[in-house]
N, C-alpha and C. Protein backbone atom coordinates (compact mmCIF):
# COMPACT_ATOMS: atom_id res chain seq x y z
N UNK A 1 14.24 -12.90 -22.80
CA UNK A 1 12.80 -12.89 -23.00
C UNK A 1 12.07 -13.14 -21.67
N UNK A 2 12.22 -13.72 -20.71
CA UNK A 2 11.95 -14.42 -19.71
C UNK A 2 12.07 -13.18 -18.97
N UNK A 3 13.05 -12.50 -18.62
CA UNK A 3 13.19 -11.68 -17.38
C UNK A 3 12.45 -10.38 -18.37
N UNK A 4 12.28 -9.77 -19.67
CA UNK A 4 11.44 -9.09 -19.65
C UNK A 4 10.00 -9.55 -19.60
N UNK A 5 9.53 -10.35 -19.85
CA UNK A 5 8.06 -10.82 -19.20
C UNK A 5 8.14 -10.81 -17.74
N UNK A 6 9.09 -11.15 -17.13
CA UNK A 6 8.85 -10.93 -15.72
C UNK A 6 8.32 -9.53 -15.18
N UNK A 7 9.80 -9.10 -15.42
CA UNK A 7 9.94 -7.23 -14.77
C UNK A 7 8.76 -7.03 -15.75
N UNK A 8 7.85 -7.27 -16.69
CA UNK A 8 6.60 -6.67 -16.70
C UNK A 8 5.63 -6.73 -15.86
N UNK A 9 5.19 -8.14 -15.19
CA UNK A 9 4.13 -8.30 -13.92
C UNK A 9 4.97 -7.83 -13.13
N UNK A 10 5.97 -7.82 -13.01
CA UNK A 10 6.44 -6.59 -11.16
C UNK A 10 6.11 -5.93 -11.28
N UNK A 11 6.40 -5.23 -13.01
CA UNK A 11 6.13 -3.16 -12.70
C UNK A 11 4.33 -3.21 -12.16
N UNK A 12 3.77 -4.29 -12.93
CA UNK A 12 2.21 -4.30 -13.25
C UNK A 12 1.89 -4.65 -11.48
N UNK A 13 2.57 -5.01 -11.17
CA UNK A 13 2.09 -5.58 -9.28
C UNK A 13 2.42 -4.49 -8.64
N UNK A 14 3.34 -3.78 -8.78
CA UNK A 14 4.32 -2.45 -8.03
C UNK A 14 3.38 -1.72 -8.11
N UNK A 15 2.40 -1.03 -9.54
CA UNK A 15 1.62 -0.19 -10.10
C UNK A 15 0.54 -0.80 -9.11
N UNK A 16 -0.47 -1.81 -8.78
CA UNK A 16 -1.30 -2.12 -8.92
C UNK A 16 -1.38 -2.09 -7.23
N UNK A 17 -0.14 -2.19 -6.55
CA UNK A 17 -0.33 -2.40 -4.81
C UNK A 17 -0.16 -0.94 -4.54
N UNK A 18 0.82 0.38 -5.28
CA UNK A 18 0.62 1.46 -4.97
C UNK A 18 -0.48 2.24 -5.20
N UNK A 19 -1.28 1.43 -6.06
CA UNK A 19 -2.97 2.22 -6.25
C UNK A 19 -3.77 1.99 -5.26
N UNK A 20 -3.61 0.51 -5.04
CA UNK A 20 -4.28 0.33 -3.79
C UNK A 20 -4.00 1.09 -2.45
N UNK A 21 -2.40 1.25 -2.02
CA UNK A 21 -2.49 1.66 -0.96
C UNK A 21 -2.96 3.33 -1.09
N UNK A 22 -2.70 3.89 -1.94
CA UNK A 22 -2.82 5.37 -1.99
C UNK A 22 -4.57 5.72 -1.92
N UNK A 23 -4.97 4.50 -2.34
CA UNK A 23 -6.53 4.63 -2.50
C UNK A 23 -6.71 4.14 -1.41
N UNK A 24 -6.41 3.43 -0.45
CA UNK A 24 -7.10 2.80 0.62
C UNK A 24 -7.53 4.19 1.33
N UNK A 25 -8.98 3.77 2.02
CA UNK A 25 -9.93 4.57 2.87
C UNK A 25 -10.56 4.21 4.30
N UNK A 26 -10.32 4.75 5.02
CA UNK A 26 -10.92 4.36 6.03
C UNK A 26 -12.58 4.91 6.26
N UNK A 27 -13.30 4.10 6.44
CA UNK A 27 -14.91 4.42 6.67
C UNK A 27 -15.44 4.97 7.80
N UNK A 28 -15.97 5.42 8.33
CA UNK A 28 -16.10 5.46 9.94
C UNK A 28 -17.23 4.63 10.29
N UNK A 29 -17.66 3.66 9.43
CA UNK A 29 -18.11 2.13 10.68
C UNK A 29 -16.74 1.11 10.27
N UNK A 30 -15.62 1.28 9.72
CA UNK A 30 -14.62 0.75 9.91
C UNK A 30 -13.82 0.54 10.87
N UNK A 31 -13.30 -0.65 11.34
CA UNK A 31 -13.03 -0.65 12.99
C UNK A 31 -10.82 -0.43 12.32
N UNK A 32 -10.68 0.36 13.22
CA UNK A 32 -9.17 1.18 13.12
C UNK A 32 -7.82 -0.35 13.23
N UNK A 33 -8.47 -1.38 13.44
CA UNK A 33 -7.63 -2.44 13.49
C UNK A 33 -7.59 -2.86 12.15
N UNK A 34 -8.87 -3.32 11.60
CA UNK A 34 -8.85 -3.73 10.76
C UNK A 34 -8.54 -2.71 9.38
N UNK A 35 -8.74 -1.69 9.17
CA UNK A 35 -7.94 -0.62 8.94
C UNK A 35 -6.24 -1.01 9.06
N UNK A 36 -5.90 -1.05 9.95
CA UNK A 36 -4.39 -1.00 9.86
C UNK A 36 -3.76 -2.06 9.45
N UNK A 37 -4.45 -3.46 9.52
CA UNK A 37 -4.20 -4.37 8.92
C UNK A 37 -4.00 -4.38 7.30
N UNK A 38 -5.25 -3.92 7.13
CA UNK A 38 -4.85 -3.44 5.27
C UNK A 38 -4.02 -2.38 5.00
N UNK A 39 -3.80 -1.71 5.58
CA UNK A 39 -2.71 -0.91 5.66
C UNK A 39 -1.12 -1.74 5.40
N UNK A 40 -0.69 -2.41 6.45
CA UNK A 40 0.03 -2.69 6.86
C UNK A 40 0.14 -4.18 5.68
N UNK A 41 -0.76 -5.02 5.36
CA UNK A 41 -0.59 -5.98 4.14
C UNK A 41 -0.32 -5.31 2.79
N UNK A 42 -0.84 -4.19 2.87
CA UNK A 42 0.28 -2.94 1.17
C UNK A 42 1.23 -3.10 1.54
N UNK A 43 1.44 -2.96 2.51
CA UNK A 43 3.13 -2.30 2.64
C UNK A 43 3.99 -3.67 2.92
N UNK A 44 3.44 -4.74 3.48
CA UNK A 44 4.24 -5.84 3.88
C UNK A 44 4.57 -6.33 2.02
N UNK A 45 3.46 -6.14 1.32
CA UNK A 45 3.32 -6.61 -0.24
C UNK A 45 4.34 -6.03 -0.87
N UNK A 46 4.42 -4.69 -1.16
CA UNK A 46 5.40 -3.53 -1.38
C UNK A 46 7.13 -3.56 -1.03
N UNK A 47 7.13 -3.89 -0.05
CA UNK A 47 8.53 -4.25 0.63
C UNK A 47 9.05 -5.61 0.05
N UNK A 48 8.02 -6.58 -0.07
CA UNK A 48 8.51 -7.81 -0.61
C UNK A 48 8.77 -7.40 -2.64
N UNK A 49 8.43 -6.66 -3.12
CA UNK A 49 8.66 -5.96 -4.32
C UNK A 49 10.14 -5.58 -4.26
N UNK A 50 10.75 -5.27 -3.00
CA UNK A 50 11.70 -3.97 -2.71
C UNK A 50 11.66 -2.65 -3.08
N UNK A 51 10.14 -2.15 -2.56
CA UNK A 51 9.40 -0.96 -2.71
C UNK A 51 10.40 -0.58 -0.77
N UNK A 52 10.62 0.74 -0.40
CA UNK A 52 10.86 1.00 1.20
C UNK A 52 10.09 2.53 1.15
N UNK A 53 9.98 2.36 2.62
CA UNK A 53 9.03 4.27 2.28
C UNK A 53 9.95 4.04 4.05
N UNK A 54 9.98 5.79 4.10
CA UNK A 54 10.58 5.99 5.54
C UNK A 54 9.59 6.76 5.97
N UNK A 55 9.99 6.65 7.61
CA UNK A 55 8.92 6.43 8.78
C UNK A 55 7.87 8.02 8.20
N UNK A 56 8.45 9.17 7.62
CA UNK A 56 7.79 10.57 7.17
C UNK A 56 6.63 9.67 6.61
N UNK A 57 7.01 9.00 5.35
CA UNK A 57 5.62 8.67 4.37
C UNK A 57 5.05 7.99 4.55
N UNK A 58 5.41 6.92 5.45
CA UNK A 58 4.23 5.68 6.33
C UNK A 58 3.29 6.75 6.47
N UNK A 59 3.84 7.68 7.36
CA UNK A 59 3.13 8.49 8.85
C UNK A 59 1.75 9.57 7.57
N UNK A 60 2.52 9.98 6.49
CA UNK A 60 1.18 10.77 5.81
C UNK A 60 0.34 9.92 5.52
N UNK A 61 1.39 8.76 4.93
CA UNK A 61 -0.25 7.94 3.90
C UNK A 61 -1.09 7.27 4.62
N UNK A 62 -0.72 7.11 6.00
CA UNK A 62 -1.54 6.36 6.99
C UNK A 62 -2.63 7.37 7.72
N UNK A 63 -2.15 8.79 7.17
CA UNK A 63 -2.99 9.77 8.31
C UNK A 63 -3.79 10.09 7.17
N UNK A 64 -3.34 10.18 6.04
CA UNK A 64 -4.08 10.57 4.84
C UNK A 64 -5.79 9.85 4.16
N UNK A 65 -5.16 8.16 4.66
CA UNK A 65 -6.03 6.96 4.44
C UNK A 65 -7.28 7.22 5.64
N UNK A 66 -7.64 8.26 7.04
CA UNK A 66 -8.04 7.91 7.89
C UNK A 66 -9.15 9.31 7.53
N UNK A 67 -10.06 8.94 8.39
CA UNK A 67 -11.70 9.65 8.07
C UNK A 67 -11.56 11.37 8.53
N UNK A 68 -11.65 12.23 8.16
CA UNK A 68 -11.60 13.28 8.62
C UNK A 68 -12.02 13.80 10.20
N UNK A 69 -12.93 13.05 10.76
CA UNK A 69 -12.96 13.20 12.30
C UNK A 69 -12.21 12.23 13.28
């Protein structure tokens, strides 16, 4: 009973940090540090899940998250 109540808030945290990162946006009065910082706290969050993405899908979702100019 215990470990399925658990593995329910993981899936629900797993679900809830990959929305965030896929949604994260960069603004353009957003300064590119602070930007990468939230960037980089998904993914530090994610990894501690034992979520891993290789260096290909960092590299889209980080170019993806950034302002068109």
């Amino acid at each position: 009973m215990l470990s399925s109540t658990y593995e329910k808030k993981a899936t629900a945290t797993k679900i809830y940090l990959i929305r965030s990162l896929f949604n994260l946006r960069m603004k353009e009065s957003d300064s590119v540090t602070g930007h990468l910082s939230a960037y980089e706290s998904l993914i530090a969050q994610l990894s501690s899940q034992g979520m891993t993405f290789d260096e290909e899908l960092h590299a889209l979702i980080l170019m993806s998250s950034l302002p068109s100019s």
